[in-house]
Protein backbone atom coordinates (compact mmCIF):
# COMPACT_ATOMS: atom_id res chain seq x y z
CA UNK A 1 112.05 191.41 156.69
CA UNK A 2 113.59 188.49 155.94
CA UNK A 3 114.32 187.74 152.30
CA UNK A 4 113.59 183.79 152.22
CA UNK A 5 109.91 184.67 153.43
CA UNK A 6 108.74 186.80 150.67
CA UNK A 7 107.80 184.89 147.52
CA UNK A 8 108.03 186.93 144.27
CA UNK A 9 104.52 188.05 144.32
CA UNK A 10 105.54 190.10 147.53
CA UNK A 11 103.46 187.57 149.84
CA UNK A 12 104.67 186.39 152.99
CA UNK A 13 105.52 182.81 153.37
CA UNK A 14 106.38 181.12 156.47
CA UNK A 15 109.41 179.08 156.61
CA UNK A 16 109.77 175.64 156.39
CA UNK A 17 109.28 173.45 159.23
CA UNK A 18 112.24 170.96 160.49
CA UNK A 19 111.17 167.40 160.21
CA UNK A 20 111.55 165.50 163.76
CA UNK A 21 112.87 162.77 164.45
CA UNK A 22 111.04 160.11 166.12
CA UNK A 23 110.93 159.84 169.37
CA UNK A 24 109.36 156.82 171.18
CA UNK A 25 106.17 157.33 173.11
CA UNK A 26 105.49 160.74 170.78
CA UNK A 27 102.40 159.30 169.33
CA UNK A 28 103.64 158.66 166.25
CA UNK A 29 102.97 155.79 163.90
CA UNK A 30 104.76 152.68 165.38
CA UNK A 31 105.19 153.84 168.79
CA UNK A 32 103.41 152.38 171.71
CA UNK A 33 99.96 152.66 173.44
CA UNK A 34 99.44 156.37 173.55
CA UNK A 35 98.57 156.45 177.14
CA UNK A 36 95.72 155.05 179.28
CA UNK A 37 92.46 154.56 177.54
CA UNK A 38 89.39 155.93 178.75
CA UNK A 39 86.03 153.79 179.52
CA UNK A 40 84.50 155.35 176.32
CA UNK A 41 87.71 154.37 174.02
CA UNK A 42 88.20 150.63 176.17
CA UNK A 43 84.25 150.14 175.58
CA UNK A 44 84.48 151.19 172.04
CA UNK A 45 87.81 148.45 171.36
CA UNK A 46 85.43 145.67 172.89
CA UNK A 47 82.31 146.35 170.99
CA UNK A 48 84.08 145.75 168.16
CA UNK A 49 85.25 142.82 169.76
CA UNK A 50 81.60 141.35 170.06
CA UNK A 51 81.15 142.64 166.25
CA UNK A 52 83.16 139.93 165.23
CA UNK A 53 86.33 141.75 164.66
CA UNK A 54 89.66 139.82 164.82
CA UNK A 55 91.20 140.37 168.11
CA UNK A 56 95.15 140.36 166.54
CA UNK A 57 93.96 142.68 163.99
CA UNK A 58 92.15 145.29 167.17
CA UNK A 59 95.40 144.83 169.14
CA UNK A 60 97.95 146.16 166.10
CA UNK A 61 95.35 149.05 164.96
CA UNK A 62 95.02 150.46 168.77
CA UNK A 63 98.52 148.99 169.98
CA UNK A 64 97.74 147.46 172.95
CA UNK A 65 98.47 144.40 173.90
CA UNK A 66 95.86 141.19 172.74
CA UNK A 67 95.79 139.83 176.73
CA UNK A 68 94.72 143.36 177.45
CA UNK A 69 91.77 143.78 175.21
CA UNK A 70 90.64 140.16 176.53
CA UNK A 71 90.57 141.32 179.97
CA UNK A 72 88.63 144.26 179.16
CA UNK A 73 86.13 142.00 176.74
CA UNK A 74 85.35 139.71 179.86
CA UNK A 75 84.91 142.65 182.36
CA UNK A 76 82.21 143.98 180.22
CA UNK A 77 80.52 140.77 179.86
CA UNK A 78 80.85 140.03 182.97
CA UNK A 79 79.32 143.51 184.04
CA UNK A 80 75.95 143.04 181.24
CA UNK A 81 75.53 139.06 183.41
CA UNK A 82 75.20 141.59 186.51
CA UNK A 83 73.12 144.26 184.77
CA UNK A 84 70.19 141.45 183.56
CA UNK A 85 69.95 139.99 187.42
């Protein structure tokens, strides 16, 4: 046994863990679009959209960019305008 894992009660403790450094793309707070968003996650971004949500402040919370979100708010409306024919 290892002496710096036993606390004075005799219970075992498990070492500390190294802090990372950041590394972009990890996911982390302040790195980019964490990959490609799904048709649940893009619907999800637009319907708050249509809720009246800011669009700058929806682009900064789910990092992607504001052109992006647009594109994806006018394919959906476009798609409903297809749906009621």
């Amino acid at each position: 046994m290892n002496d710096k894992n036993i606390e004075k009660s005799g219970v075992m403790e498990a070492p500390p863990v190294p802090a990372r450094t950041h590394n972009a793309g990890d996911g982390a707070v302040g790195a980019g679009p964490v990959g490609r968003f799904s048709a649940q996650r893009k619907l999800a971004a637009v319907q708050r959209l249509l809720r009246g949500e800011a669009l700058e402040m929806v682009s900064r919370e789910l990092k992607v960019p504001a052109h992006l979100l647009s594109q994806w708010r006018d394919r959906v409306l476009e798609a409903r305008m297809g749906a009621l024919k």
